[in-house]
Structures are given as C-alpha cells and as structure tokens.
N, C-alpha and C. Protein backbone atom coordinates (compact mmCIF):
# COMPACT_ATOMS: atom_id res chain seq x y z
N UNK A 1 -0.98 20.12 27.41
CA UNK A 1 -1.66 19.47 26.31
C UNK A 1 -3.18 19.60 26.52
N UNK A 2 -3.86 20.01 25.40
CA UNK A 2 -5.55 20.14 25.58
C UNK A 2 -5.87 18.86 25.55
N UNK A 3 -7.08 18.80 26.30
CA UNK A 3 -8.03 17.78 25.79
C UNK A 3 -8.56 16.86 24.93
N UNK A 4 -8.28 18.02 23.60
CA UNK A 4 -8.79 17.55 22.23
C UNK A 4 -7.32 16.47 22.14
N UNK A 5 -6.17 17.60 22.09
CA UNK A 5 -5.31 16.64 21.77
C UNK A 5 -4.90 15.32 22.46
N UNK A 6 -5.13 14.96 23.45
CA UNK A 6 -5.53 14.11 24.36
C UNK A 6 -6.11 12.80 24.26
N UNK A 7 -7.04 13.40 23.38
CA UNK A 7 -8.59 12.52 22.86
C UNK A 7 -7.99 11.88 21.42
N UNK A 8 -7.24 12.90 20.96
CA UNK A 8 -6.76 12.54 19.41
C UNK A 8 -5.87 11.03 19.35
N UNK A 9 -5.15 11.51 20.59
CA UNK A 9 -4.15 10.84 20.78
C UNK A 9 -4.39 9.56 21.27
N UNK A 10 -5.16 9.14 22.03
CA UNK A 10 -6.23 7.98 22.83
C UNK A 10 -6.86 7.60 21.78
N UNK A 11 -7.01 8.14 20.61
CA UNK A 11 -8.23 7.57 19.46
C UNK A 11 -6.90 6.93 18.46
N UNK A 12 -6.35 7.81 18.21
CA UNK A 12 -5.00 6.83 17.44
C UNK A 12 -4.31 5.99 17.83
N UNK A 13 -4.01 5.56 18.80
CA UNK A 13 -3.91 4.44 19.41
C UNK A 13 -4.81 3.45 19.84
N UNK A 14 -5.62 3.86 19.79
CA UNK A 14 -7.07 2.77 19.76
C UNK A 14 -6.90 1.85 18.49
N UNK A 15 -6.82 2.87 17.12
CA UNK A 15 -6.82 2.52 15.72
C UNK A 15 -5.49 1.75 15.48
N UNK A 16 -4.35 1.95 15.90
CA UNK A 16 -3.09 1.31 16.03
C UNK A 16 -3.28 -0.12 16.49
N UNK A 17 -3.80 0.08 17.53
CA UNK A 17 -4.19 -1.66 18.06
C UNK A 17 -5.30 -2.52 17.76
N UNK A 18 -6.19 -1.74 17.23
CA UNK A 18 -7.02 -2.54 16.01
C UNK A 18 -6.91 -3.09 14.44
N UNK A 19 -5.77 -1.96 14.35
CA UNK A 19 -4.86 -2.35 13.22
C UNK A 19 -3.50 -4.02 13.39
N UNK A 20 -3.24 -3.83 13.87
CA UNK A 20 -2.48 -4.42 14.41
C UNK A 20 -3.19 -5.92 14.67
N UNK A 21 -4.17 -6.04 15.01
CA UNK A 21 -4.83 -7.41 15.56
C UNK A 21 -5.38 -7.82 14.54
N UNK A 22 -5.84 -6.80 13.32
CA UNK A 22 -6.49 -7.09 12.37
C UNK A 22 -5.31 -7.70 11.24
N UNK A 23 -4.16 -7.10 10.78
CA UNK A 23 -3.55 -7.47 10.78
C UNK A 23 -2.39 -9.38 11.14
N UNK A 24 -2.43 -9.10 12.27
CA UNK A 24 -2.32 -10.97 12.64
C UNK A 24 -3.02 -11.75 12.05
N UNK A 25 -4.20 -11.19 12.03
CA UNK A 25 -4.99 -11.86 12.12
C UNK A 25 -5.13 -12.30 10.68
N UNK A 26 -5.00 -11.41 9.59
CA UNK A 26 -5.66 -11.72 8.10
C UNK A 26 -3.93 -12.67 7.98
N UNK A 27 -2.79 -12.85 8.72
CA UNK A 27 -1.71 -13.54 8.52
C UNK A 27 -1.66 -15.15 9.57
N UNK A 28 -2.90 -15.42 9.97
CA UNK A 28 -3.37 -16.30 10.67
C UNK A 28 -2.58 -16.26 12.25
N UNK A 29 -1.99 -15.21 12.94
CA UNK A 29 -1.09 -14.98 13.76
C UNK A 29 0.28 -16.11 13.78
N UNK A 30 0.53 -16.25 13.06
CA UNK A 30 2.01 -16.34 12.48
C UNK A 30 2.98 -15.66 11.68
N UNK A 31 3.88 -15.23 11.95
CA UNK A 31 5.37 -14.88 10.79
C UNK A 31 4.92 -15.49 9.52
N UNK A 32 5.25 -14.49 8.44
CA UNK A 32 5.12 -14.37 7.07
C UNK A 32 6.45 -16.01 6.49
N UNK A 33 7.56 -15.18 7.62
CA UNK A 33 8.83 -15.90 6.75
C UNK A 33 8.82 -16.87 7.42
N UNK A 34 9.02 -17.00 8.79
CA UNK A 34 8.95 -18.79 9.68
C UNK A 34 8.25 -19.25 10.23
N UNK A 35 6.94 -18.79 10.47
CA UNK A 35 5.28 -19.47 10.84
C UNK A 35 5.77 -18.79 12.79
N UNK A 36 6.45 -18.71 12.76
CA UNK A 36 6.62 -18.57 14.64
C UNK A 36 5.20 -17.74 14.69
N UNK A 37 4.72 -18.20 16.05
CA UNK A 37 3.39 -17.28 16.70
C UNK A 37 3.65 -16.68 17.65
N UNK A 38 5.14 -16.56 18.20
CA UNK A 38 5.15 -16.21 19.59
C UNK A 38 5.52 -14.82 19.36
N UNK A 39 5.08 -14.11 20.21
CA UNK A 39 5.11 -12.20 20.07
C UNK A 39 5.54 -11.74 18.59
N UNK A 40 4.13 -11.82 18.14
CA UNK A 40 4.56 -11.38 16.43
C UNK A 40 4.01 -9.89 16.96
N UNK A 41 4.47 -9.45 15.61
CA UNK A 41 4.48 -7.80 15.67
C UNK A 41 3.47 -7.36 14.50
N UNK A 42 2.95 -6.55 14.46
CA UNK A 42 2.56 -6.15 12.69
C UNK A 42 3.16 -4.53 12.24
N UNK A 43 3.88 -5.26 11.20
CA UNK A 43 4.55 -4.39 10.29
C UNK A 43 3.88 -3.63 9.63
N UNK A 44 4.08 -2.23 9.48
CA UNK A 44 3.87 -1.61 8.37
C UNK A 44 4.97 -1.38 7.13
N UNK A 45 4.32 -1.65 6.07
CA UNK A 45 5.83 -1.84 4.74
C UNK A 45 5.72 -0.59 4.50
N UNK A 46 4.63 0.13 4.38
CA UNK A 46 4.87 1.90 4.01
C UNK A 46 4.67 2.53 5.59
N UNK A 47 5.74 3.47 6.08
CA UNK A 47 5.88 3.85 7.17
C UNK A 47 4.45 4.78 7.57
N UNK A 48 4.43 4.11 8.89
CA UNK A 48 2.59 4.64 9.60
C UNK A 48 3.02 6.14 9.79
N UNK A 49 4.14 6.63 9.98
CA UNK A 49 4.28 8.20 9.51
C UNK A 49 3.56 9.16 8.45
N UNK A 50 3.30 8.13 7.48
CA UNK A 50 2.41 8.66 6.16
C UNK A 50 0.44 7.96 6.18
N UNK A 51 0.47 8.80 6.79
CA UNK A 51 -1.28 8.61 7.43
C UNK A 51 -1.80 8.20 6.17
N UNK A 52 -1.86 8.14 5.23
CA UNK A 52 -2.85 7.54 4.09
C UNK A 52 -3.34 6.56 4.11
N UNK A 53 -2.05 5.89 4.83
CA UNK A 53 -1.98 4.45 4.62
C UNK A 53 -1.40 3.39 6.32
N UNK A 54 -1.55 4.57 7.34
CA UNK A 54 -1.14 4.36 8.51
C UNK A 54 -2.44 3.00 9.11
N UNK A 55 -3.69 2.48 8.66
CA UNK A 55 -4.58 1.77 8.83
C UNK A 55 -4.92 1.08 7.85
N UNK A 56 -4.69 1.23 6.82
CA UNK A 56 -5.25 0.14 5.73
C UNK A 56 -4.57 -1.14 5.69
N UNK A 57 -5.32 -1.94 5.48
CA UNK A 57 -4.74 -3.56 5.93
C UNK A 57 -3.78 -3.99 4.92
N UNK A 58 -4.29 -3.49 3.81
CA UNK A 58 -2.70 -3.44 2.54
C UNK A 58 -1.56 -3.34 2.99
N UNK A 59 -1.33 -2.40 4.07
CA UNK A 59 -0.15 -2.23 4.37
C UNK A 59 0.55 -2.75 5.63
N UNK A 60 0.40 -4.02 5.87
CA UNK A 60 1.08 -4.40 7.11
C UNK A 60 1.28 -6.19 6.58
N UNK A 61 2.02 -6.49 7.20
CA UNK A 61 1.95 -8.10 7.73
C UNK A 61 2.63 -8.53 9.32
N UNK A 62 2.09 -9.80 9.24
CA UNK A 62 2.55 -10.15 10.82
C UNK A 62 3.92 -10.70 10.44
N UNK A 63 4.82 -10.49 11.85
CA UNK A 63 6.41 -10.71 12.11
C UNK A 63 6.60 -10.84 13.15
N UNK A 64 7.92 -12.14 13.09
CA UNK A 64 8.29 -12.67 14.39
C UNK A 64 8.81 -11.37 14.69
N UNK A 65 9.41 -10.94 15.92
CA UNK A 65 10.05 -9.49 16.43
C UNK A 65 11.53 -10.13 15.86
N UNK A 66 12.10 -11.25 15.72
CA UNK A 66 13.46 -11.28 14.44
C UNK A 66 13.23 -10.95 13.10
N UNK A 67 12.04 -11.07 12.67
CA UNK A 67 12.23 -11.03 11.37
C UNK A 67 11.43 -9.50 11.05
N UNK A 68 11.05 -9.02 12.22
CA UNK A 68 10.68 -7.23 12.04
C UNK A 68 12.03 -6.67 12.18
N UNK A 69 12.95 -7.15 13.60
CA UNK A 69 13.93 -5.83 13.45
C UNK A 69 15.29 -6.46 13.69
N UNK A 70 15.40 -7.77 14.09
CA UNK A 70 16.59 -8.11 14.85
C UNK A 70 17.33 -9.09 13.95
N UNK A 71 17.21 -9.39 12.75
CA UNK A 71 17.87 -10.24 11.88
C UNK A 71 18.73 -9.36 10.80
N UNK A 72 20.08 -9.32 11.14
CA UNK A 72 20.22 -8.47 9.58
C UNK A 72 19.96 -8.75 8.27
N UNK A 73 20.30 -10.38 8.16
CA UNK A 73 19.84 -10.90 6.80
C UNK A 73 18.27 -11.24 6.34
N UNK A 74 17.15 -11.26 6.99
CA UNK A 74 15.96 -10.82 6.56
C UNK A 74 15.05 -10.00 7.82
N UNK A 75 15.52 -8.99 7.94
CA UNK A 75 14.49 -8.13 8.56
C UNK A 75 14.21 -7.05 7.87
N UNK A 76 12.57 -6.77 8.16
CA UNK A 76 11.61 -5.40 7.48
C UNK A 76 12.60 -4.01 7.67
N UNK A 77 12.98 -3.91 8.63
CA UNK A 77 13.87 -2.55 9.19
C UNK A 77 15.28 -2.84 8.66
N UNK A 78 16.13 -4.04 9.15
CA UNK A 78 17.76 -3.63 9.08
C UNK A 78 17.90 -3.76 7.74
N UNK A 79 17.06 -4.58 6.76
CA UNK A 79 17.29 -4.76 5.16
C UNK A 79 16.24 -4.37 4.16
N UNK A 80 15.49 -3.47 4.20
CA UNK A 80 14.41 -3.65 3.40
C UNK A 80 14.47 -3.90 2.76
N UNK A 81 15.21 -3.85 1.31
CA UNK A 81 15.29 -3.94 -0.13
C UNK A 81 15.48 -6.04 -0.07
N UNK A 82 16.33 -6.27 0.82
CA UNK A 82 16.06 -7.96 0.86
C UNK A 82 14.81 -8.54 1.60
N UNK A 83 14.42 -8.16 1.92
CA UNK A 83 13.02 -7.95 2.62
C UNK A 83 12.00 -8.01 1.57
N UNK A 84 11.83 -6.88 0.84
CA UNK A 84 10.78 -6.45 -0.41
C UNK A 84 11.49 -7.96 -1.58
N UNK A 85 12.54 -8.20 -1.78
CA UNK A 85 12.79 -9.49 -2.84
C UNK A 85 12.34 -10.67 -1.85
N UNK A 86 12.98 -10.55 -0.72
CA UNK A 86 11.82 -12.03 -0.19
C UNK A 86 10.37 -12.20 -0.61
N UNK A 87 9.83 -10.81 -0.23
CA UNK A 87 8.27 -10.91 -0.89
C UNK A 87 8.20 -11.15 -2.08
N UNK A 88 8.88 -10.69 -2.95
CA UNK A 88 8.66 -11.04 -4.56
C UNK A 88 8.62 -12.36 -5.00
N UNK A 89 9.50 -13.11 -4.09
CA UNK A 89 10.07 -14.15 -4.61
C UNK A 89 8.86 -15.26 -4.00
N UNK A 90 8.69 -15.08 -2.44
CA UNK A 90 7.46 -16.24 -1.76
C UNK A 90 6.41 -15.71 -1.62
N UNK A 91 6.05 -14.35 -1.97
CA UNK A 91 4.48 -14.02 -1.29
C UNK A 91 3.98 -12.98 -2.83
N UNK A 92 3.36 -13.96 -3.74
CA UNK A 92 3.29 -13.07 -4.97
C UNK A 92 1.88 -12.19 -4.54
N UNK A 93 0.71 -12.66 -4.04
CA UNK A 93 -0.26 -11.98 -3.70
C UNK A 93 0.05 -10.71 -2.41
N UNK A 94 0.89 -10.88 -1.62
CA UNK A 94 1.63 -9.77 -0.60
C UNK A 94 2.36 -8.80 -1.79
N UNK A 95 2.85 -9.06 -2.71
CA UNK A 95 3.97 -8.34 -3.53
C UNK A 95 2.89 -7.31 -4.22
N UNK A 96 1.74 -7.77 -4.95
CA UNK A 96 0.63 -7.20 -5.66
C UNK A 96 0.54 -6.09 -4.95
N UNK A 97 -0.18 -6.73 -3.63
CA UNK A 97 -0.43 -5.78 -2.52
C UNK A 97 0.28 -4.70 -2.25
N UNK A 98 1.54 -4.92 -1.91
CA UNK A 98 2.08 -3.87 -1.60
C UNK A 98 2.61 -2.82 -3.22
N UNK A 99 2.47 -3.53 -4.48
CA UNK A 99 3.10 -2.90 -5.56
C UNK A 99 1.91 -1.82 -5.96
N UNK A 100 0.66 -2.13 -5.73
CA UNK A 100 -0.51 -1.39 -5.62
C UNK A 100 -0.62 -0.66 -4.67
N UNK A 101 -0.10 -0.56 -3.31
CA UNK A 101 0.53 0.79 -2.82
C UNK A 101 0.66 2.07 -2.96
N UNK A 102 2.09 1.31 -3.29
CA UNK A 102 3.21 2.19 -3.66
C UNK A 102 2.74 2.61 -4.55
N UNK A 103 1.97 2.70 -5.68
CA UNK A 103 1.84 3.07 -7.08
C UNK A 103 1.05 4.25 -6.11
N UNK A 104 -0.09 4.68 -4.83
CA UNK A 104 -0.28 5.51 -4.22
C UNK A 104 0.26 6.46 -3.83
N UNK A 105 1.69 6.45 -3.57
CA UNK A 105 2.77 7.58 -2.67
C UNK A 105 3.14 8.29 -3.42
N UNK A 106 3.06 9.45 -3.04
CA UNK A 106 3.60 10.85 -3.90
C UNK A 106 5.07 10.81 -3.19
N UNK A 107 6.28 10.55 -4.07
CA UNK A 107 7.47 10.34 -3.62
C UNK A 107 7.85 11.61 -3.89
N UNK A 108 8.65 12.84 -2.77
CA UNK A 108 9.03 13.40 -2.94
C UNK A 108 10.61 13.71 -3.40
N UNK A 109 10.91 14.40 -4.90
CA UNK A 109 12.05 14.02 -5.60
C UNK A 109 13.40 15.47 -4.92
C-alpha cells in the first residue's frame, strides 16, 4: 500500500469520527427511540458507501447499539422500512431531513 493511500485512509477516518461525534452530539448524545446514552452509535440512514453523503450531518442520527442493529422489531439495519415509519410517525423534522436526501440519490433502476 502507498503512502498516499495510507494518508487517504488515516484522513477518512479522521472524518468518520468527527462525523460521528458531531452527530451525537446535534442528538444531545442520546437514542432517537429510548433516550439511552450508554454506547450510542451514529447511524447513517443513506449508506456511508455512497460518499455524497458519507459526512453530511443530514444523514445520520444517534442509536442505542439495540436500536442500530440488535432489535428486530425497531432496528436501522434488521428493519429499515419499520425504522423509516418510526421516523415518520415521531421525528417529523428527522423525516424532512432525511426525505430531502433521498430526493438527492441517483437510484440505480
């Protein structure tokens, strides 16, 4: 591995964990769905695979680590689609957010 890539790689992860804190943080470091503070996570709702949007604060919220991956009945990962209606239903300013997104992604058909 070169250098550069090295450096790339040390710089995106820099940005990952500034993301991430920034993140908690605009969610007061508590869970969206049960206020828990203890080892929250920050989610991305559009996958950080798609760099557009891999740092913009639009796209994340804070999560207990149950309610990111380990709950089947409301987690970001095992349910999304009940996940995305939780938001609709309790977080109308999160829902905006993320519906203004998505209106961004070139969905490939």
């Amino acid at each position: 591995m070169t250098n550069k890539l090295k450096e790339a790689r040390k710089e995106l992860k820099k940005k990952d964990k500034e993301w991430a804190v920034a993140i908690k943080k605009k969610f007061n470091n508590k869970c969206i769905i049960c206020g828990a503070t203890e080892r929250l996570n920050a989610h991305h709702i559009i996958p950080r695979q798609i760099k557009q949007f891999r740092h913009d604060l639009r796209n994340g919220m804070a999560l207990c680590p149950k309610h990111h991956r380990f709950s089947f009945e409301l987690s970001a990962h095992q349910n999304p689609i009940v996940f995305y209606n939780w938001i609709r239903d309790n977080n109308p300013k999160l829902k905006e957010e993320v519906d203004e997104m998505i209106k961004g992604v070139v969905w490939i058909k």
